[in-house]
Protein backbone atom coordinates (compact mmCIF):
# COMPACT_ATOMS: atom_id res chain seq x y z
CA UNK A 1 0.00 0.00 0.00
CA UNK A 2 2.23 3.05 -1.46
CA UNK A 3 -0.24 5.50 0.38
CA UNK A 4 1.47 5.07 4.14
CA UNK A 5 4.73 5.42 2.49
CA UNK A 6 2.75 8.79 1.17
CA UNK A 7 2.04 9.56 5.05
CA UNK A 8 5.30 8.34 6.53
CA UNK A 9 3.75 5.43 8.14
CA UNK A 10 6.59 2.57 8.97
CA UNK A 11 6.66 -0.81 10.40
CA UNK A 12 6.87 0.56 13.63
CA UNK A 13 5.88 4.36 14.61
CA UNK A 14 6.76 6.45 17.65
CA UNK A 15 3.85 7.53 19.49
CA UNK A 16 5.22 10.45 20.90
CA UNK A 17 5.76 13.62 19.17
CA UNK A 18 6.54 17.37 19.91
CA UNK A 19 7.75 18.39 16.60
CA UNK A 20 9.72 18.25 13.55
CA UNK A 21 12.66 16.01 14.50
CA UNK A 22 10.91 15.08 17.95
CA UNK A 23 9.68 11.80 17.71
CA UNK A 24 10.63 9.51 20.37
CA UNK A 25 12.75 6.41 19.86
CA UNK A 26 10.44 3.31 19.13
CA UNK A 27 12.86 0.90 21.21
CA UNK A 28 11.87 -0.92 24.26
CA UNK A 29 8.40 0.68 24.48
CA UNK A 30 5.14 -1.21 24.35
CA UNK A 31 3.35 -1.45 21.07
CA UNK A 32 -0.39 -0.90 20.31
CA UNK A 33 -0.97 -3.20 17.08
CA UNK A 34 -3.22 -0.67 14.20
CA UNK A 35 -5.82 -3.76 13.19
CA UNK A 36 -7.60 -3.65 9.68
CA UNK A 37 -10.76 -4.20 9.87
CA UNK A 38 -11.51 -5.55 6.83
CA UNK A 39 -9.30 -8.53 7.38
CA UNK A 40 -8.43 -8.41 10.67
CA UNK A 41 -4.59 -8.42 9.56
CA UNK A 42 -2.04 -6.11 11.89
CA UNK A 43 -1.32 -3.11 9.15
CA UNK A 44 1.53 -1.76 11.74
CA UNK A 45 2.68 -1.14 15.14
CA UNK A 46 3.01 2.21 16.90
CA UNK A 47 5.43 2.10 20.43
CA UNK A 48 3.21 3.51 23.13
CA UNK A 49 4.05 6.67 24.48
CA UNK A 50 5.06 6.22 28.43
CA UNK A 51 4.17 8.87 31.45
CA UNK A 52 8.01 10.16 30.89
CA UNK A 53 7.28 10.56 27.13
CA UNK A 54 3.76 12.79 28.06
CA UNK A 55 5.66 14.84 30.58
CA UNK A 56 8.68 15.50 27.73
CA UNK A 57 6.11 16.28 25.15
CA UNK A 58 4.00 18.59 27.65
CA UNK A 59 7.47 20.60 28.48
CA UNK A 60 7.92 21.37 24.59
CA UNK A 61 4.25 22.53 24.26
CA UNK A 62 4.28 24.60 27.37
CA UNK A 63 7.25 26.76 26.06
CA UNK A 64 5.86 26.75 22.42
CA UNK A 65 2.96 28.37 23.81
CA UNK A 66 4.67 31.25 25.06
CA UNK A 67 6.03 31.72 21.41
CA UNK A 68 3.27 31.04 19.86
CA UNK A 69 0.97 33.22 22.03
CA UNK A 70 2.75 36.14 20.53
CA UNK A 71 2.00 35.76 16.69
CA UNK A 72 -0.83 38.01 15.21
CA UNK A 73 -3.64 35.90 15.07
CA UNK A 74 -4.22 36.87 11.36
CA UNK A 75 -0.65 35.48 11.25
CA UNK A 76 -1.50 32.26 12.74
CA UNK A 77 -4.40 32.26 10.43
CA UNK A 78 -1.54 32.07 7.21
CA UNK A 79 0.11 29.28 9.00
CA UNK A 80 -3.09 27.25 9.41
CA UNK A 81 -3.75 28.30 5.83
CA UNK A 82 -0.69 26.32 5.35
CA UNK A 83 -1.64 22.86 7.06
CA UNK A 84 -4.85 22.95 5.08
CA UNK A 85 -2.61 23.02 2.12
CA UNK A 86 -0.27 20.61 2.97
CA UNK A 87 -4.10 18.52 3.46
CA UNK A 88 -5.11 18.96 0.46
CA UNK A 89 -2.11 17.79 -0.95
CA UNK A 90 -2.19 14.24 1.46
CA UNK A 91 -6.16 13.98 0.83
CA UNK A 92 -6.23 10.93 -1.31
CA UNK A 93 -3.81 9.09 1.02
CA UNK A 94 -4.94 9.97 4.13
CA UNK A 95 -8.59 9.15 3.47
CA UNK A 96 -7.48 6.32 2.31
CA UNK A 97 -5.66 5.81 5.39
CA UNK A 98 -9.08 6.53 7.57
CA UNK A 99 -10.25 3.64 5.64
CA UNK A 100 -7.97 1.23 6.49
CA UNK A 101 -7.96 1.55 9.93
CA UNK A 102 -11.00 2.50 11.18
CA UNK A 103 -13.00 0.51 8.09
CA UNK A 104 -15.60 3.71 6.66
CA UNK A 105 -15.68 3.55 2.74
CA UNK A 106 -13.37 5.41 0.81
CA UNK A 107 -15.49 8.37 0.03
CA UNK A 108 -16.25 9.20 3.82
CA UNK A 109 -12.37 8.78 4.26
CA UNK A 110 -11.85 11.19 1.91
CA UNK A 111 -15.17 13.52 3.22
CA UNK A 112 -13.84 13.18 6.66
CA UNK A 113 -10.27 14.55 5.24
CA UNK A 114 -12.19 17.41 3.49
CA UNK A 115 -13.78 18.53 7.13
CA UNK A 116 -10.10 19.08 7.59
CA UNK A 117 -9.27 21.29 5.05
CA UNK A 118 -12.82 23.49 5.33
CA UNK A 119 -12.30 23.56 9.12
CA UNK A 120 -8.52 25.24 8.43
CA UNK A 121 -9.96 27.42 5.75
CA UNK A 122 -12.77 28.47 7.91
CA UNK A 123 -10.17 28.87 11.19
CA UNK A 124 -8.22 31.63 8.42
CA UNK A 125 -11.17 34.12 7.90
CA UNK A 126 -12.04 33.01 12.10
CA UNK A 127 -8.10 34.48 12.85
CA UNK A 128 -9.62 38.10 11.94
CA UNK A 129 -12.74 37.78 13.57
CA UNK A 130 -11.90 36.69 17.26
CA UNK A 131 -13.86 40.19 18.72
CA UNK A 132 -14.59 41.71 22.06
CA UNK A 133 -17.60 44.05 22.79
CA UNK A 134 -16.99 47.87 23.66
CA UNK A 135 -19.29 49.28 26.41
CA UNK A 136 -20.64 52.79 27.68
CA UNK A 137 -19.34 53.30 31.16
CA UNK A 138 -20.99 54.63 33.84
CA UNK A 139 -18.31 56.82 35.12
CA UNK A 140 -17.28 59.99 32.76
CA UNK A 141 -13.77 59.53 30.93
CA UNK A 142 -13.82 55.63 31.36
CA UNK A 143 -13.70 52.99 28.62
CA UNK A 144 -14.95 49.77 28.88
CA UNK A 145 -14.13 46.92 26.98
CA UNK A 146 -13.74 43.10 26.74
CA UNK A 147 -10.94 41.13 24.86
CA UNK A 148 -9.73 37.64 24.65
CA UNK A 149 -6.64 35.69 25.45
CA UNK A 150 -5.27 32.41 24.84
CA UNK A 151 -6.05 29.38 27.35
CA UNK A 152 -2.87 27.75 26.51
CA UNK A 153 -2.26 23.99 26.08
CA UNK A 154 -5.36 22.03 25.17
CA UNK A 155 -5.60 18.46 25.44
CA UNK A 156 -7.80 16.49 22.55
CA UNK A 157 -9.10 13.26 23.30
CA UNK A 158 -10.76 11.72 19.85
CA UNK A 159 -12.21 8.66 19.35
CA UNK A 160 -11.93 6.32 16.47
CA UNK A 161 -15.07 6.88 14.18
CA UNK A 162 -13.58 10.05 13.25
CA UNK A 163 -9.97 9.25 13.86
CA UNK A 164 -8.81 13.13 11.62
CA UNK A 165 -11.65 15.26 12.00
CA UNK A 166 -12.64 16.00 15.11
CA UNK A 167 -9.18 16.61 16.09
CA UNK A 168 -8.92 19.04 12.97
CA UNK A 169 -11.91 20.86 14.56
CA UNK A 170 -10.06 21.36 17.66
CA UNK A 171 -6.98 22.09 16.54
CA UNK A 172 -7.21 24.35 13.86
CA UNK A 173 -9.59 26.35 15.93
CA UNK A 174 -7.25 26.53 18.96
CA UNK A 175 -4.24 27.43 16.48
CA UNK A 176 -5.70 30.70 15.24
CA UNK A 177 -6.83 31.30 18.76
CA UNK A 178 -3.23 31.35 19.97
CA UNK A 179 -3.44 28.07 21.81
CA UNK A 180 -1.15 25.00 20.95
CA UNK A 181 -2.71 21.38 21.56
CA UNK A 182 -1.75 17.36 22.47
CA UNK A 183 -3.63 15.30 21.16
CA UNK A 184 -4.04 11.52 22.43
CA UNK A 185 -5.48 9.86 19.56
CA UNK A 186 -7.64 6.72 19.94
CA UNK A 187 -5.72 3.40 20.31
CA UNK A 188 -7.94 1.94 17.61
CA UNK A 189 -6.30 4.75 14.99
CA UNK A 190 -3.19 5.08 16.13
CA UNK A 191 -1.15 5.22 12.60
CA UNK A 192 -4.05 8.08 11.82
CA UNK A 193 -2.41 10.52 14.56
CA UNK A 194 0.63 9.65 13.20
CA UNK A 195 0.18 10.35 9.89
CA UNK A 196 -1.39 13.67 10.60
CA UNK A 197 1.30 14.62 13.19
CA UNK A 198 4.01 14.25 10.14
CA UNK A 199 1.70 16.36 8.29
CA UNK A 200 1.89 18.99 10.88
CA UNK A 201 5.64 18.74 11.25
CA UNK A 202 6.57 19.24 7.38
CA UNK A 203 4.27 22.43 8.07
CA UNK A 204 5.55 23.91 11.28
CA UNK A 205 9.14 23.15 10.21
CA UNK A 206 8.89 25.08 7.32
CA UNK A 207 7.35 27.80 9.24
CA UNK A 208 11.02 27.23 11.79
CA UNK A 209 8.30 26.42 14.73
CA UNK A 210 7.92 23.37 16.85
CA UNK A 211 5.43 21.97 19.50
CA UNK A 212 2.17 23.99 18.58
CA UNK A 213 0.60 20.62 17.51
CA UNK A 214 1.75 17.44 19.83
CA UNK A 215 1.11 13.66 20.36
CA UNK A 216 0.89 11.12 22.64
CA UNK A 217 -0.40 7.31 21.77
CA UNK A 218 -0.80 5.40 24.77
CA UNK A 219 -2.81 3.56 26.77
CA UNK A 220 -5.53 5.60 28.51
CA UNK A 221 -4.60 4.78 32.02
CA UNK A 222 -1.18 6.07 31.36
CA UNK A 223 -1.39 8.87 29.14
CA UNK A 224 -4.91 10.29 29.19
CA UNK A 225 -5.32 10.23 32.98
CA UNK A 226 -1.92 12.46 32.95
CA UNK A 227 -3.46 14.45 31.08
CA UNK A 228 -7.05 15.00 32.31
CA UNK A 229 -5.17 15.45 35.53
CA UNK A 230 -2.71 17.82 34.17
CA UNK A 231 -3.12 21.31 35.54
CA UNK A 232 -1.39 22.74 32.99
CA UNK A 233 -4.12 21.84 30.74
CA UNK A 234 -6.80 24.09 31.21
CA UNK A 235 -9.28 22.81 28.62
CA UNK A 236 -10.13 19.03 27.89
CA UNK A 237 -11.86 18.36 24.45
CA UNK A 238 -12.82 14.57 24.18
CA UNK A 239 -14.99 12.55 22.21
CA UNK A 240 -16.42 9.43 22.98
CA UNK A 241 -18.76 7.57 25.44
CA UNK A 242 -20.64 8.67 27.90
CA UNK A 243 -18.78 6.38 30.57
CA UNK A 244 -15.70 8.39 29.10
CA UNK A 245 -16.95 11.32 29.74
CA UNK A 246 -18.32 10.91 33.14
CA UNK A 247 -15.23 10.17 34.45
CA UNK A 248 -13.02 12.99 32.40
CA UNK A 249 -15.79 15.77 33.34
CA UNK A 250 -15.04 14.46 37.08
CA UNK A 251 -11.37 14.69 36.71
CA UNK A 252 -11.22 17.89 35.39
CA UNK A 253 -14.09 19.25 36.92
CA UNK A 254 -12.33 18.69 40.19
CA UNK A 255 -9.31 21.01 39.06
CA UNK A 256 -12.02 23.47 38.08
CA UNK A 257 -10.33 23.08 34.53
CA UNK A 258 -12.30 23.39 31.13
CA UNK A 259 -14.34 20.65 29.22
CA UNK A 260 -15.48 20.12 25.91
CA UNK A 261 -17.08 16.55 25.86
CA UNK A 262 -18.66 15.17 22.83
CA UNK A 263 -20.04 11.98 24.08
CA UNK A 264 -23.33 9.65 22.72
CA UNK A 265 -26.01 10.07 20.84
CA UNK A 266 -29.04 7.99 20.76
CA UNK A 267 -30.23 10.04 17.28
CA UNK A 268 -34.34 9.77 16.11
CA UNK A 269 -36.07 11.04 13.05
CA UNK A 270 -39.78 11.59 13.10
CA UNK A 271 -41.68 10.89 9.66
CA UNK A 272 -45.32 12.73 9.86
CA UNK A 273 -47.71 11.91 7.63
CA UNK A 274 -47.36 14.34 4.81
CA UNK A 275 -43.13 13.72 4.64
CA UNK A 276 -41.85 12.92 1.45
CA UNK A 277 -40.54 9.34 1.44
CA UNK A 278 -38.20 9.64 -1.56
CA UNK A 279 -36.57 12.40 0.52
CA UNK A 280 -36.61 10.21 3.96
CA UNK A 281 -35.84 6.97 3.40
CA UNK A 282 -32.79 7.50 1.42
CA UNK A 283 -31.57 9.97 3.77
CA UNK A 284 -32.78 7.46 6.94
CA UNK A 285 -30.67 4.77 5.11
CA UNK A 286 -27.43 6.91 5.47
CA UNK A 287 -28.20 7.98 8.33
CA UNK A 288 -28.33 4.32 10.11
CA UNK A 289 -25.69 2.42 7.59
CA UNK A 290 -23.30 5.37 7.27
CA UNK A 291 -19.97 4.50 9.17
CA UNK A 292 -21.65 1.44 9.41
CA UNK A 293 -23.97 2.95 11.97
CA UNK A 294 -20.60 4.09 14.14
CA UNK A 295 -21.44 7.84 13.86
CA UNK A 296 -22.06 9.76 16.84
CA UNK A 297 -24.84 10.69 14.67
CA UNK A 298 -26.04 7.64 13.41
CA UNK A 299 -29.77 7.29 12.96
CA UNK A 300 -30.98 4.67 15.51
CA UNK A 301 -34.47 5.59 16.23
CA UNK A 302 -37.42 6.50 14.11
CA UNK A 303 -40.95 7.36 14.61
CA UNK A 304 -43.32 6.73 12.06
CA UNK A 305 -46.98 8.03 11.48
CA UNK A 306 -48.85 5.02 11.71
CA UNK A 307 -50.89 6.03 8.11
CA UNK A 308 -47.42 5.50 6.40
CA UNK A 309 -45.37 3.22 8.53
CA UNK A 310 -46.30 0.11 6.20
CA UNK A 311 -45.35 2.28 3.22
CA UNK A 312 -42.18 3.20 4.56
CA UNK A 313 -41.04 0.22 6.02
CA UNK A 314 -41.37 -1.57 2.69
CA UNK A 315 -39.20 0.89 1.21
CA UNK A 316 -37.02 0.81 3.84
CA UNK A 317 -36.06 -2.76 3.44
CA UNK A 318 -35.97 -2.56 -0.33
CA UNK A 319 -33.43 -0.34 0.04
CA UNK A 320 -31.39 -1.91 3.06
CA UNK A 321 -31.31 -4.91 0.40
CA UNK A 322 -29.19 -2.77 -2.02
CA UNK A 323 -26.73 -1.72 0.47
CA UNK A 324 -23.39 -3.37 -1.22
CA UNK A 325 -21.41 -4.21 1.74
CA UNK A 326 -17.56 -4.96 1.21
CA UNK A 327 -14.00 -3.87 1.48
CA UNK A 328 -14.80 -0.39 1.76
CA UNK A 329 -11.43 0.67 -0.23
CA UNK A 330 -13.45 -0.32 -3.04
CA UNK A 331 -15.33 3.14 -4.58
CA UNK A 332 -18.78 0.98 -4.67
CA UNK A 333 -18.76 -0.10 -1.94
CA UNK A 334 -21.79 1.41 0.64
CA UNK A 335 -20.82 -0.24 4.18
CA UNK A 336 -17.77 -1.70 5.22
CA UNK A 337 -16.70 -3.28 8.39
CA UNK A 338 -17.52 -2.55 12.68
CA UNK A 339 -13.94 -1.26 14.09
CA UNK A 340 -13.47 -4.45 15.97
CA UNK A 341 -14.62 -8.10 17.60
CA UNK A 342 -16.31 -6.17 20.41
CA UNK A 343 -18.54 -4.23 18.29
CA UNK A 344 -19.74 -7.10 17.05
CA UNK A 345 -20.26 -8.39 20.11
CA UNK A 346 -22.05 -5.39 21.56
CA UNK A 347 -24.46 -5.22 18.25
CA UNK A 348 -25.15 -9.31 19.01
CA UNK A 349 -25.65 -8.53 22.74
CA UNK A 350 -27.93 -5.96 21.97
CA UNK A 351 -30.22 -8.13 19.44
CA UNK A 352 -30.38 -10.58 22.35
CA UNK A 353 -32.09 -7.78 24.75
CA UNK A 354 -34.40 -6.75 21.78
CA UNK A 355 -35.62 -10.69 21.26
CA UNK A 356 -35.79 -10.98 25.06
CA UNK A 357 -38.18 -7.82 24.94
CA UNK A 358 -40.65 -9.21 21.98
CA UNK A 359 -38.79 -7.15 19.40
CA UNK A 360 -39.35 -8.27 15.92
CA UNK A 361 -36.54 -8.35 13.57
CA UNK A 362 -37.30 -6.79 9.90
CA UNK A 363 -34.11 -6.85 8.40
CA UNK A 364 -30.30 -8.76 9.28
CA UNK A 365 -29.22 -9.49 12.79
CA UNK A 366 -26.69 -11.40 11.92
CA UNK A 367 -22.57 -11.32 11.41
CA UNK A 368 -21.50 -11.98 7.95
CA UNK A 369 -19.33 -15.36 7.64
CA UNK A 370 -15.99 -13.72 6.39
CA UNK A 371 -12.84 -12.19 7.37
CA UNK A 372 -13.02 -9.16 8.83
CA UNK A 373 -15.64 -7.42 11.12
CA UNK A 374 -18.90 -7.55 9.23
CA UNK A 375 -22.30 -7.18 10.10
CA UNK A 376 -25.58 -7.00 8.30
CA UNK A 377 -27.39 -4.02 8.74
CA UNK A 378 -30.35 -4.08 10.16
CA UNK A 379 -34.11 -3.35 11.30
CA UNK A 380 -36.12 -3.69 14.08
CA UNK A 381 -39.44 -3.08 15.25
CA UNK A 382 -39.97 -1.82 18.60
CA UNK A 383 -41.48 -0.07 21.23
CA UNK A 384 -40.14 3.45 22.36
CA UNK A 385 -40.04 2.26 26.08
CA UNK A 386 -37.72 -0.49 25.77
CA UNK A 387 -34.51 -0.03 28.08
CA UNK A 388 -32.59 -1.29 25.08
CA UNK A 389 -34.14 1.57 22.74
CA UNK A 390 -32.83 3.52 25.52
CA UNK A 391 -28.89 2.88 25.46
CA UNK A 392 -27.05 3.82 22.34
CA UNK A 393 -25.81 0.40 20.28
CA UNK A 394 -22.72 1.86 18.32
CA UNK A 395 -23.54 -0.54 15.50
CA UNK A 396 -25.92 -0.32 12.40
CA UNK A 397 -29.04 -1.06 14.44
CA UNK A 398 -32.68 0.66 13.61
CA UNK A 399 -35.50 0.72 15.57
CA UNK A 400 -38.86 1.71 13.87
CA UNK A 401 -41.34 2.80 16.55
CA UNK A 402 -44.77 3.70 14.90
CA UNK A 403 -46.62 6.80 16.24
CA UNK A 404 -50.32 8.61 16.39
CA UNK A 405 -49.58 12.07 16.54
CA UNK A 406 -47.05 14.80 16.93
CA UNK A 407 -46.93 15.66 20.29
CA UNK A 408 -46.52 11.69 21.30
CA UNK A 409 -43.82 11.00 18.91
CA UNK A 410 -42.10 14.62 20.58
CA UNK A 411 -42.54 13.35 23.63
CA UNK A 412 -41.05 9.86 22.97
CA UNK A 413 -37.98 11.42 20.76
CA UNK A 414 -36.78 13.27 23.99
CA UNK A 415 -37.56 10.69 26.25
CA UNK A 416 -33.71 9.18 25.85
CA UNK A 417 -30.99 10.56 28.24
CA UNK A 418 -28.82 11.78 25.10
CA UNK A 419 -29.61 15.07 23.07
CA UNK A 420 -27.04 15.34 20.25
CA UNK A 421 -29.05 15.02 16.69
CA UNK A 422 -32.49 14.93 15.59
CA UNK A 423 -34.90 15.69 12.82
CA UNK A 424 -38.25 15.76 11.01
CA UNK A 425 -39.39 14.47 7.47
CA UNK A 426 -42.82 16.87 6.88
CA UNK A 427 -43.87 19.02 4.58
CA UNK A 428 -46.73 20.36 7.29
CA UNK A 429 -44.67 23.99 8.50
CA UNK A 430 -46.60 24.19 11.23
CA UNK A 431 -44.98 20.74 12.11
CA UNK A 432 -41.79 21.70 10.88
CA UNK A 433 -41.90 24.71 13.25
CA UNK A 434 -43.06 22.64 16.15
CA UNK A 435 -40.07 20.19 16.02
CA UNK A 436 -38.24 23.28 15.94
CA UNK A 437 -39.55 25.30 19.08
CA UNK A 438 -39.27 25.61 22.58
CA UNK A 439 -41.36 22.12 23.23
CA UNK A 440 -40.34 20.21 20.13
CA UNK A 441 -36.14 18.26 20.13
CA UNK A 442 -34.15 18.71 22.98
CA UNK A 443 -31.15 18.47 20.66
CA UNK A 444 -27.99 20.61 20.10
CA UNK A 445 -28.88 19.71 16.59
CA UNK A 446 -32.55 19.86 15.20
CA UNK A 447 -33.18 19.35 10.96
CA UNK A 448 -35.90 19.62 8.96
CA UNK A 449 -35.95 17.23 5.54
CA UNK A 450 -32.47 16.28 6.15
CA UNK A 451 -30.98 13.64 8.14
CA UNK A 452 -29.07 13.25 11.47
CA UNK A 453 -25.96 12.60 9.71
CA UNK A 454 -23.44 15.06 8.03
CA UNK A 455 -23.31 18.55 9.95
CA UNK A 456 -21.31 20.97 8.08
CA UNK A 457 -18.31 22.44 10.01
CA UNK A 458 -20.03 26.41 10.02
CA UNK A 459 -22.33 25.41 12.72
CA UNK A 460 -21.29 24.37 15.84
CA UNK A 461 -21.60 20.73 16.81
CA UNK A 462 -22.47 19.15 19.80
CA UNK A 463 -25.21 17.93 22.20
CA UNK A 464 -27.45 18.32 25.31
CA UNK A 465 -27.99 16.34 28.61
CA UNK A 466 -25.63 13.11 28.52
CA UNK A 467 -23.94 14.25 25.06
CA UNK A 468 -22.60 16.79 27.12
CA UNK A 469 -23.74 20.06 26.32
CA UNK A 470 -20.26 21.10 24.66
CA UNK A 471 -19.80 22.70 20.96
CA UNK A 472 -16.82 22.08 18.95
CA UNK A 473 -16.20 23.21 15.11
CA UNK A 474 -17.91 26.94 13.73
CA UNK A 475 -19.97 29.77 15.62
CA UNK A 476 -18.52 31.21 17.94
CA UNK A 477 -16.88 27.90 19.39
CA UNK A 478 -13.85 29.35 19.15
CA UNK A 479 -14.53 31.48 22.67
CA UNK A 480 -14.20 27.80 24.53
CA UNK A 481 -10.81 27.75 23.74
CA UNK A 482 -10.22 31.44 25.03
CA UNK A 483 -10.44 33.32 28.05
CA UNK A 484 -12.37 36.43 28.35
CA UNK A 485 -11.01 39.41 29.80
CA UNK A 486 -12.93 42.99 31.08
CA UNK A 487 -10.89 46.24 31.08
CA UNK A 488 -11.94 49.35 32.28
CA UNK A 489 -9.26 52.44 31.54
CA UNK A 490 -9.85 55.60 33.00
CA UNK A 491 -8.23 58.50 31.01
CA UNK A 492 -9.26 61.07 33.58
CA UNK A 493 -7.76 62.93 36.30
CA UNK A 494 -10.27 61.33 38.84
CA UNK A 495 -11.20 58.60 40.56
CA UNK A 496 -14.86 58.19 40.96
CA UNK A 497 -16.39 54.82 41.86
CA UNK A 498 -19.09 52.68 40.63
CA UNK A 499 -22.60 52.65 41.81
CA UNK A 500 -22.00 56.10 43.00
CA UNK A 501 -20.02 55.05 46.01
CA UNK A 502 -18.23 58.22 48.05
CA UNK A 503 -14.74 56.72 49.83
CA UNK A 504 -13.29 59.80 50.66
């Protein structure tokens, strides 16, 4: 495969990285094997950064920090310019990469590595936007206004359904914001973070900087509690469970440090009765088989108007029947592979719960009988009350719950403890507007005619109640990764108070 040469992926990889000419020696350090889905073959093997690796790679980024603090942001902008570039350059190669190891067809590889580029492109324009507000103050010859500063060293915690991306989102954001970041990658990506770190060193070396982007690969008791302990870290962004993010919102929260936390989704369309089902079931399909249904925004619930549930679910499963599923390096391919043996096991252990509970199985249920990590996709009929319904299965599992009228099907779609997407298939706007509203999705992320899958990087993503409740890519995101300061200068010759208070 000429494409890792392309990346500067090896037989063995360092996992620790500060910069151009910083990787760590690979000898006598533990190895996490990168697995290929498809086959279940090792691809390569990536030495596992130790605690006195992080606290080497943390020293570098501390001191680049103070350097980096001091660039223009429009400045930084150019340089993050750069690394989308140097992105589009490695696009074909690193989505192909994405594909490998984490086992999403080619075309979401290479969609995933395009998130990467628009994010930098959108963090250049973002470098010469990053205002503060001016205010009137009360006292005479006083000015009053609010600017921002750097955090400093952000730690990124990704997980492996979107091994580039999210950490793109992150980083590129707190680049232009004058922050530098470390990055623990998942251990189910690994040669991912290593092929974008290279990336990022070819860039900052030409730029004569190192140490703005860093990272460890290691084993999450060793590396990613050091750093959701570290107090030098004042902001956490991780993705990934909600177990996960218990426990890092804990750690941190404890430090009264910063979190970010992009955690599950348990995602449900509503069809009405007037949607358009040319428009919803294709986009329903892609929203449950995409990633092969490993997408924090996977489609896993829907709620159908019982005058067209029969219609729909007919469609539905003529359509599930023309998913090609395969080695999803091939460009036809529509679903490839779970990440590993335990997905499989957790999409099995699931089915078992939904048979227990009288659950009627549409469509597949079953593990395909070849090598690699297959699964069919597949469809299930339930009831919205089910505990199983309840808990997010991170496999390509559907539940179709049928429905009498709008308020019910509202009240059932927010029933779940996680709030990250949602939408509506109507053509009724006072539905549409409903769904919408103050008593309709209890989202971060509501849609009308469009899917739960597929958010665009201008508006800012994230999730309510166990998702949460933190925003990561466009908006104003960005302030998360700042600090917000008030200044008050007083260009008189006096000193009078606020409130009207007399200290004389």
């Amino acid at each position: 495969m000429d494409f890792l040469k392309d990346l500067g992926i090896e037989s063995i990889n360092s996992g620790a990285c500060s910069g151009p000419g910083q990787w760590a020696p690979a000898d006598g350090r533990d190895v996490i094997e990168s697995v290929n889905p498809t086959t279940g073959e090792v691809i390569a093997k990536v030495a596992q950064a130790t605690a006195e690796d992080y606290d080497k790679v943390m020293h570098v980024a501390t001191e680049a920090f103070k350097e980096w603090r001091m660039i223009p942001a429009p400045k930084r902008g150019l340089i993050v310019r750069d690394l989308g570039d140097a992105l589009r350059e490695k696009k074909d190669p690193l989505g192909k990469l994405v594909t490998l190891e984490m086992g999403k067809i080619v075309h979401e590889g290479w969609g995933e590595v395009q998130e990467m580029i628009d994010i930098c492109d959108f963090s250049l324009g973002l470098s010469r936007q990053l205002y503060g507000l001016t205010m009137h103050s009360e006292r005479p010859m006083h000015r009053m206004y609010e600017q921002w500063h750097p955090l400093g060293v952000v730690g990124v915690i990704s997980a492996f359904n979107f091994p580039v991306a999210v950490w793109a989102w992150n980083a590129a954001i707190a680049a232009v914001c004058g922050d530098v970041t470390l990055w623990k990658p998942s251990s189910e990506t690994p040669l991912t973070g290593v092929a974008v770190q290279n990336i990022c060193n070819d860039v900052m070396k030409a730029h004569k900087l190192e140490g703005i982007f860093n990272l460890v690969v290691g084993r999450g008791s060793v590396v990613g509690e050091k750093l959701v302990s570290d107090r030098r870290i004042p902001l956490v962004s991780a993705t990934g469970s909600c177990e996960m993010g218990y426990r890092i919102g804990k750690v941190v929260g404890e430090r009264l440090g910063r979190t970010i936390l992009e955690l599950g989704g348990n995602n449900a369309i509503i069809v009405d009765e007037t949607a358009d089902l040319d428009m919803a079931v294709p986009a329903i399909l892609f929203g449950a088989v995409g990633t092969s249904g490993q997408r924090c925004t996977s489609t896993r619930r829907v709620f159908l108007h019982k005058s067209i549930a029969g219609d729909f679910t007919d469609r539905l499963i003529n359509a599930y029947k023309q998913v090609r599923i395969g080695d999803p390096l091939d460009e036809n391919t529509l679903m490839g592979p779970v990440v590993n043996e335990a997905a499989i096991e957790e999409m099995m252990g699931a089915l078992e719960k939904i048979k227990a509970a009288g659950g009627e199985i549409l469509y597949g249920g079953s593990r395909i009988d070849r090598a690699g990590f297959y699964v069919e996709p597949t469809i299930v009929k339930a009831q919205h009350d089910w505990q199983i319904v309840h808990d997010e299965t991170f496999a390509p599992v559907l539940y179709l719950i049928e429905y009498n009228d709008l308020d019910e099907a509202i009240e059932w779609h927010n029933e779940v403890p996680q709030g990250l997407s949602s939408a509506i298939f109507t053509t009724d706007l006072l539905n549409a507007e409903t769904f919408l509203s103050h008593r309709g999705s209890d989202c971060g992320i509501a849609n009308v005619n469009i899917g739960t899958s597929g958010a665009e990087i201008g508006g800012a993503f994230g999730g309510e109640k166990e998702t949460g409740g933190g925003r990561e890519s466009g908006s104003d995101s960005w302030k998360a990764y700042m600090r917000r300061q008030t200044n008050t200068i007083n260009w008189s010759k006096d000193l009078p108070l606020a409130q009207g208070i007399k200290f004389e």
